[in-house]
N, C-alpha and C. Protein backbone atom coordinates (compact mmCIF):
# COMPACT_ATOMS: atom_id res chain seq x y z
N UNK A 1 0.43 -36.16 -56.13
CA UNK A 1 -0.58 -35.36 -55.48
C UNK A 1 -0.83 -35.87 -54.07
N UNK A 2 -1.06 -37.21 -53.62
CA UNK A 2 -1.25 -37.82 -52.49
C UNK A 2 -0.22 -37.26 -51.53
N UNK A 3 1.40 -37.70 -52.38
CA UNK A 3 2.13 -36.72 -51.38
C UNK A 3 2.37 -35.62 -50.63
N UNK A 4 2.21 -34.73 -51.61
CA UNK A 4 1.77 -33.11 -51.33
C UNK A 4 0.58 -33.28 -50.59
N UNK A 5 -0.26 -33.80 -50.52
CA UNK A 5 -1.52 -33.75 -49.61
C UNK A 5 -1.05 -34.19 -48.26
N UNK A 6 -0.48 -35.34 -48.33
CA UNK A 6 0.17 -36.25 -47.28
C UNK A 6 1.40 -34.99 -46.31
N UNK A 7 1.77 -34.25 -47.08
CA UNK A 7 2.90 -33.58 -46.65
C UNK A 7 2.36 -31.94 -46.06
N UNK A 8 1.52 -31.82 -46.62
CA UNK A 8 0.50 -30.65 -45.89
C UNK A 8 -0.39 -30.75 -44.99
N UNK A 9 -0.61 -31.96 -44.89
CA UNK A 9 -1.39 -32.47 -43.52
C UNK A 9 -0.49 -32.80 -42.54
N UNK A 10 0.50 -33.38 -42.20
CA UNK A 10 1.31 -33.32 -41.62
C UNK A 10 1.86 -31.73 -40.91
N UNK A 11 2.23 -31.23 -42.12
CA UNK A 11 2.59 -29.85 -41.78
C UNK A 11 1.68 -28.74 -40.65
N UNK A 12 0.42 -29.38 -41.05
CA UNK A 12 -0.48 -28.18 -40.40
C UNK A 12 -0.86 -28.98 -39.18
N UNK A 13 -0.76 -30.93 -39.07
CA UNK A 13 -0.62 -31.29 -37.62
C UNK A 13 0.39 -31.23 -36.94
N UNK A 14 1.49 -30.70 -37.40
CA UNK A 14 2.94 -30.25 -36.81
C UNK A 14 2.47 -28.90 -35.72
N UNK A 15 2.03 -27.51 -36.45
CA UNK A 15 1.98 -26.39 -36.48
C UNK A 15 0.57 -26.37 -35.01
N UNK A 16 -0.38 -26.98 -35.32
CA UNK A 16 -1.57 -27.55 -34.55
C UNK A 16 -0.99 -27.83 -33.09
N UNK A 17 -0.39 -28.64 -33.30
CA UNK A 17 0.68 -29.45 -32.20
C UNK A 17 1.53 -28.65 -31.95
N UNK A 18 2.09 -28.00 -31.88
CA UNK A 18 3.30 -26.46 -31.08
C UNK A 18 2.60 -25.71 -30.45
N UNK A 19 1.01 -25.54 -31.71
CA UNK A 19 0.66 -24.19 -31.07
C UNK A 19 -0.29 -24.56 -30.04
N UNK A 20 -0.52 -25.87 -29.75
CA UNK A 20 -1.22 -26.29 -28.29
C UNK A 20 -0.38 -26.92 -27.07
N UNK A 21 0.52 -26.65 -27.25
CA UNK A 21 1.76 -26.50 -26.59
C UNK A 21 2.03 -25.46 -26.02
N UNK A 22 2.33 -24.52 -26.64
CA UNK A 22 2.60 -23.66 -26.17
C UNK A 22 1.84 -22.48 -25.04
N UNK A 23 0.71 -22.65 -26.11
CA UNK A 23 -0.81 -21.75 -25.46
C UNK A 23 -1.65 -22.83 -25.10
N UNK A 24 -2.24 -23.64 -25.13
CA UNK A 24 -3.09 -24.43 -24.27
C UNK A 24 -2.91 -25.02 -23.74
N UNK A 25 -1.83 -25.81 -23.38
CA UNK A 25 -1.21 -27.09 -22.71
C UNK A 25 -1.30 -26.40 -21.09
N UNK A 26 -1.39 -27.97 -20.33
CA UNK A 26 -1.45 -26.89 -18.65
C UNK A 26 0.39 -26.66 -18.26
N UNK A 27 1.25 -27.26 -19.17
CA UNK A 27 2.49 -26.05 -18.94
C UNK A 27 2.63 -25.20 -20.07
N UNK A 28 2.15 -24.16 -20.38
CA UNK A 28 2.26 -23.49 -21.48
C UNK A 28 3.20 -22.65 -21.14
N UNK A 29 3.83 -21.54 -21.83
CA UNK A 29 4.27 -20.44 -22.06
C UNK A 29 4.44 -19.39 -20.87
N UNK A 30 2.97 -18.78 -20.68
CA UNK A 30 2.52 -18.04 -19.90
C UNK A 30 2.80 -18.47 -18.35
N UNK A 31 1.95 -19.78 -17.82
CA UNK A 31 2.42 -20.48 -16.94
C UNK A 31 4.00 -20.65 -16.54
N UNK A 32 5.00 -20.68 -17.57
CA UNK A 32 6.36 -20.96 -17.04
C UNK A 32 6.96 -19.32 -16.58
N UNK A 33 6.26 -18.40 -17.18
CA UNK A 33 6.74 -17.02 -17.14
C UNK A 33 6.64 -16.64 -15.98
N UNK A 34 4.94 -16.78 -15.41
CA UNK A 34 4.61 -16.44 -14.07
C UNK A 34 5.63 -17.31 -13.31
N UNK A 35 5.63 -19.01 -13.45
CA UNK A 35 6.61 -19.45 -12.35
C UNK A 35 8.24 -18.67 -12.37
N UNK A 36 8.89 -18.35 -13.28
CA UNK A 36 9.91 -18.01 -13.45
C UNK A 36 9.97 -16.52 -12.48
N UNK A 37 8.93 -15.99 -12.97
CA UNK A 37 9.11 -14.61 -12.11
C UNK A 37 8.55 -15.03 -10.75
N UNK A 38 8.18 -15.70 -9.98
CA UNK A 38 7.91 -15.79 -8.76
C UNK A 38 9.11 -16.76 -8.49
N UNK A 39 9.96 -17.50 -9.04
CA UNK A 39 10.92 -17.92 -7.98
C UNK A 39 11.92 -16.87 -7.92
N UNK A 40 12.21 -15.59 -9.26
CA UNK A 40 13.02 -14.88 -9.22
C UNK A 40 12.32 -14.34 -7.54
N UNK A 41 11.37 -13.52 -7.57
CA UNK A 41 11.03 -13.10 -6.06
C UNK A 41 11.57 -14.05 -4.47
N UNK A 42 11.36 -15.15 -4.66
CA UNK A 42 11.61 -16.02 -3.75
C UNK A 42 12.99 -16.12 -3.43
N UNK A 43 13.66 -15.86 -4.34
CA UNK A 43 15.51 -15.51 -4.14
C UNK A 43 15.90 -14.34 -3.94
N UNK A 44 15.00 -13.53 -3.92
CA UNK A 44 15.32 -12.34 -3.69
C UNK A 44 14.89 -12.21 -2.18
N UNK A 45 13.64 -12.32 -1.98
CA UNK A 45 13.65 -12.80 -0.37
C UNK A 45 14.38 -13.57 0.21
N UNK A 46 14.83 -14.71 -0.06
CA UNK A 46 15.72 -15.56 0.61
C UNK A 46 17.09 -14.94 0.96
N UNK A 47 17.45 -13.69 -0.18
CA UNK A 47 18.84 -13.09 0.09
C UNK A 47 18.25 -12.10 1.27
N UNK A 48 17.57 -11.45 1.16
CA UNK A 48 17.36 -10.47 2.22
C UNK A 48 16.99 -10.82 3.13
N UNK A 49 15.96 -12.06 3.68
CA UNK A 49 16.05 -12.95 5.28
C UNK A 49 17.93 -13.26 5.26
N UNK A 50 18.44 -13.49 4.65
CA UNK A 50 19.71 -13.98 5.58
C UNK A 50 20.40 -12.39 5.62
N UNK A 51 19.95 -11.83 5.34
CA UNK A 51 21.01 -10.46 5.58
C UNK A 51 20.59 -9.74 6.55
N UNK A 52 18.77 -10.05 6.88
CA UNK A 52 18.45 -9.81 8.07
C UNK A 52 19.09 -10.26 9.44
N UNK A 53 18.85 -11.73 8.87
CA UNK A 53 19.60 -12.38 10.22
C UNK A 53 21.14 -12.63 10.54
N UNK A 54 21.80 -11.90 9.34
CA UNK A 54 23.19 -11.56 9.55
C UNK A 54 23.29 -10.27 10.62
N UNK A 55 22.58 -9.41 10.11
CA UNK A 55 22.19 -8.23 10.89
C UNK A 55 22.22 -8.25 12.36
N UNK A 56 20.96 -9.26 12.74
CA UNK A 56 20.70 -9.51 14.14
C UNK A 56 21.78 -9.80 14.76
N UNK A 57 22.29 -11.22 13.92
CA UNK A 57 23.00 -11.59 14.49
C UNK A 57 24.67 -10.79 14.71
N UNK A 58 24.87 -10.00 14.43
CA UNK A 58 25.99 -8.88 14.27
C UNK A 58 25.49 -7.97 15.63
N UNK A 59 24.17 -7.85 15.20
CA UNK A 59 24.15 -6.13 16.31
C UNK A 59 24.37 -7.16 18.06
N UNK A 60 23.53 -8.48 18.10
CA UNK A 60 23.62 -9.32 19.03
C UNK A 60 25.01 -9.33 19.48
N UNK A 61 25.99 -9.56 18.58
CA UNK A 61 27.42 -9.66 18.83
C UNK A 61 27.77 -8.24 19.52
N UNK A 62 27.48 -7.45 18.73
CA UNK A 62 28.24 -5.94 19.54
C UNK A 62 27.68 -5.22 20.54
N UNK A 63 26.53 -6.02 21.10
CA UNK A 63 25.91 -5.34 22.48
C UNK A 63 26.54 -6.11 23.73
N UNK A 64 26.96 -7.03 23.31
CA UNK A 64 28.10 -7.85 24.27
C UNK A 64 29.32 -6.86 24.40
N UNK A 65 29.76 -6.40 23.60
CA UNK A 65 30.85 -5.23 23.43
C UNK A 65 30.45 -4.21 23.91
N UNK A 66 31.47 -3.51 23.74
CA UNK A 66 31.61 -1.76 24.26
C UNK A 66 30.42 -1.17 24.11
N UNK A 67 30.40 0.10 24.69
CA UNK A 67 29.39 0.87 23.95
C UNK A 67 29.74 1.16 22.99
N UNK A 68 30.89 1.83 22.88
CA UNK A 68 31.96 2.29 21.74
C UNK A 68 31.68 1.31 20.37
N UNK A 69 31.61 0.37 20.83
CA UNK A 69 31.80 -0.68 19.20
C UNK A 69 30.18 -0.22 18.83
N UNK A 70 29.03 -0.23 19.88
CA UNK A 70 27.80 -0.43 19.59
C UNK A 70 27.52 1.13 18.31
N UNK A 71 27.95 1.91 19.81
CA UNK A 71 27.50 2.89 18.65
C UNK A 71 28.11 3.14 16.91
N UNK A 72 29.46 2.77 16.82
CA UNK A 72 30.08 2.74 15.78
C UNK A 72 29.32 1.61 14.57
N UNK A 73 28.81 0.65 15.30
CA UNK A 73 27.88 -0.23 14.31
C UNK A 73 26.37 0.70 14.20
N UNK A 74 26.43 1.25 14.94
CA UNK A 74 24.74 2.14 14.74
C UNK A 74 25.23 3.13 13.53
N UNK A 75 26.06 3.72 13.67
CA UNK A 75 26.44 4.87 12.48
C UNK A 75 26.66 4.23 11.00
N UNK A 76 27.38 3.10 11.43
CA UNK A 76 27.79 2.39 10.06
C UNK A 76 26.69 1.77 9.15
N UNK A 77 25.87 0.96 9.90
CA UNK A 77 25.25 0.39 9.49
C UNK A 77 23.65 1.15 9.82
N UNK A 78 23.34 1.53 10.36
CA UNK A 78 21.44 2.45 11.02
C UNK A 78 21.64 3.09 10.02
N UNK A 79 22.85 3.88 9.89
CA UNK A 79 23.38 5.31 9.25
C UNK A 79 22.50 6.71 10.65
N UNK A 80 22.52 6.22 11.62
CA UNK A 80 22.41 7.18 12.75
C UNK A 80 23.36 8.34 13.16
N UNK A 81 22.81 9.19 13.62
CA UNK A 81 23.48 10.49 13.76
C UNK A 81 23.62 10.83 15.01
N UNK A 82 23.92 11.85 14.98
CA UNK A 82 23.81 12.87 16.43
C UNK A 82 23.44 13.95 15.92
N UNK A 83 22.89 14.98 16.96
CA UNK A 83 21.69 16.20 16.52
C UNK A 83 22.71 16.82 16.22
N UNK A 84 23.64 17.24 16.28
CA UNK A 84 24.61 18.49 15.39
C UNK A 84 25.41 18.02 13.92
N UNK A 85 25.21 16.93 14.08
CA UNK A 85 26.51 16.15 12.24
C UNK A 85 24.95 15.81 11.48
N UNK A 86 25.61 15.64 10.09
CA UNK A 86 25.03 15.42 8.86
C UNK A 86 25.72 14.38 8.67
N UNK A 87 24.85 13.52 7.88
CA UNK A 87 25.79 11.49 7.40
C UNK A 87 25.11 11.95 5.99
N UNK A 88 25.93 11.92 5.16
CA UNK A 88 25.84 11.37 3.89
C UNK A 88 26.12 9.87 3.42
N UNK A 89 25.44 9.16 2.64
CA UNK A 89 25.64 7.88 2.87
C UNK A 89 25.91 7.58 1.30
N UNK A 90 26.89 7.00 0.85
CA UNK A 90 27.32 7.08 -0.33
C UNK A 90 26.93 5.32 -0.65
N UNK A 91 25.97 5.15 -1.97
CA UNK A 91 25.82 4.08 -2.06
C UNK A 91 26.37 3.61 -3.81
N UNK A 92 27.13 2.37 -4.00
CA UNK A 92 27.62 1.93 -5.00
C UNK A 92 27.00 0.75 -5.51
N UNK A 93 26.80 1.14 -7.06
CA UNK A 93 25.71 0.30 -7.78
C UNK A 93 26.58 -0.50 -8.76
């Protein structure tokens, strides 16, 4: 009998102990979720500042160039027109 007592007390300070872990502890559950989804954001910004400044640094490059190159990077990349054409811009996912 002592055992079984001995072995159910244990059990339910096992169960006690996870579940203040998980939910009350100051790293719980919840806490790692929010951090997880805010560094996902933070990499996602970090990709799009450098694609910005790939950008700059590209259009910077082709204003040194022709007009010719300039405008051809305006169409390609602005997706800019002229008042008589239509641009369809075909994007792949």
């Amino acid at each position: 009998m002592n055992r079984k007592l001995l072995l159910i007390i244990s059990g339910i300070t096992v169960v006690v102990f996870v579940v203040y872990l998980l939910f009350f502890s100051e790293n719980n559950v919840y806490k790692h979720r929010k951090l997880n989804e805010r560094i996902k954001q933070l990499d996602e910004n970090i990709v799009q500042t450098k694609n910005k400044i790939n950008n700059t640094y590209t259009f910077e490059q082709l204003q040194d160039d022709t007009a010719g190159m300039l405008e051809r990077y305006a169409r390609e990349q602005l997706n800019l027109q002229k008042g008589d054409e239509d641009v369809f811009v075909v994007v792949y996912e």
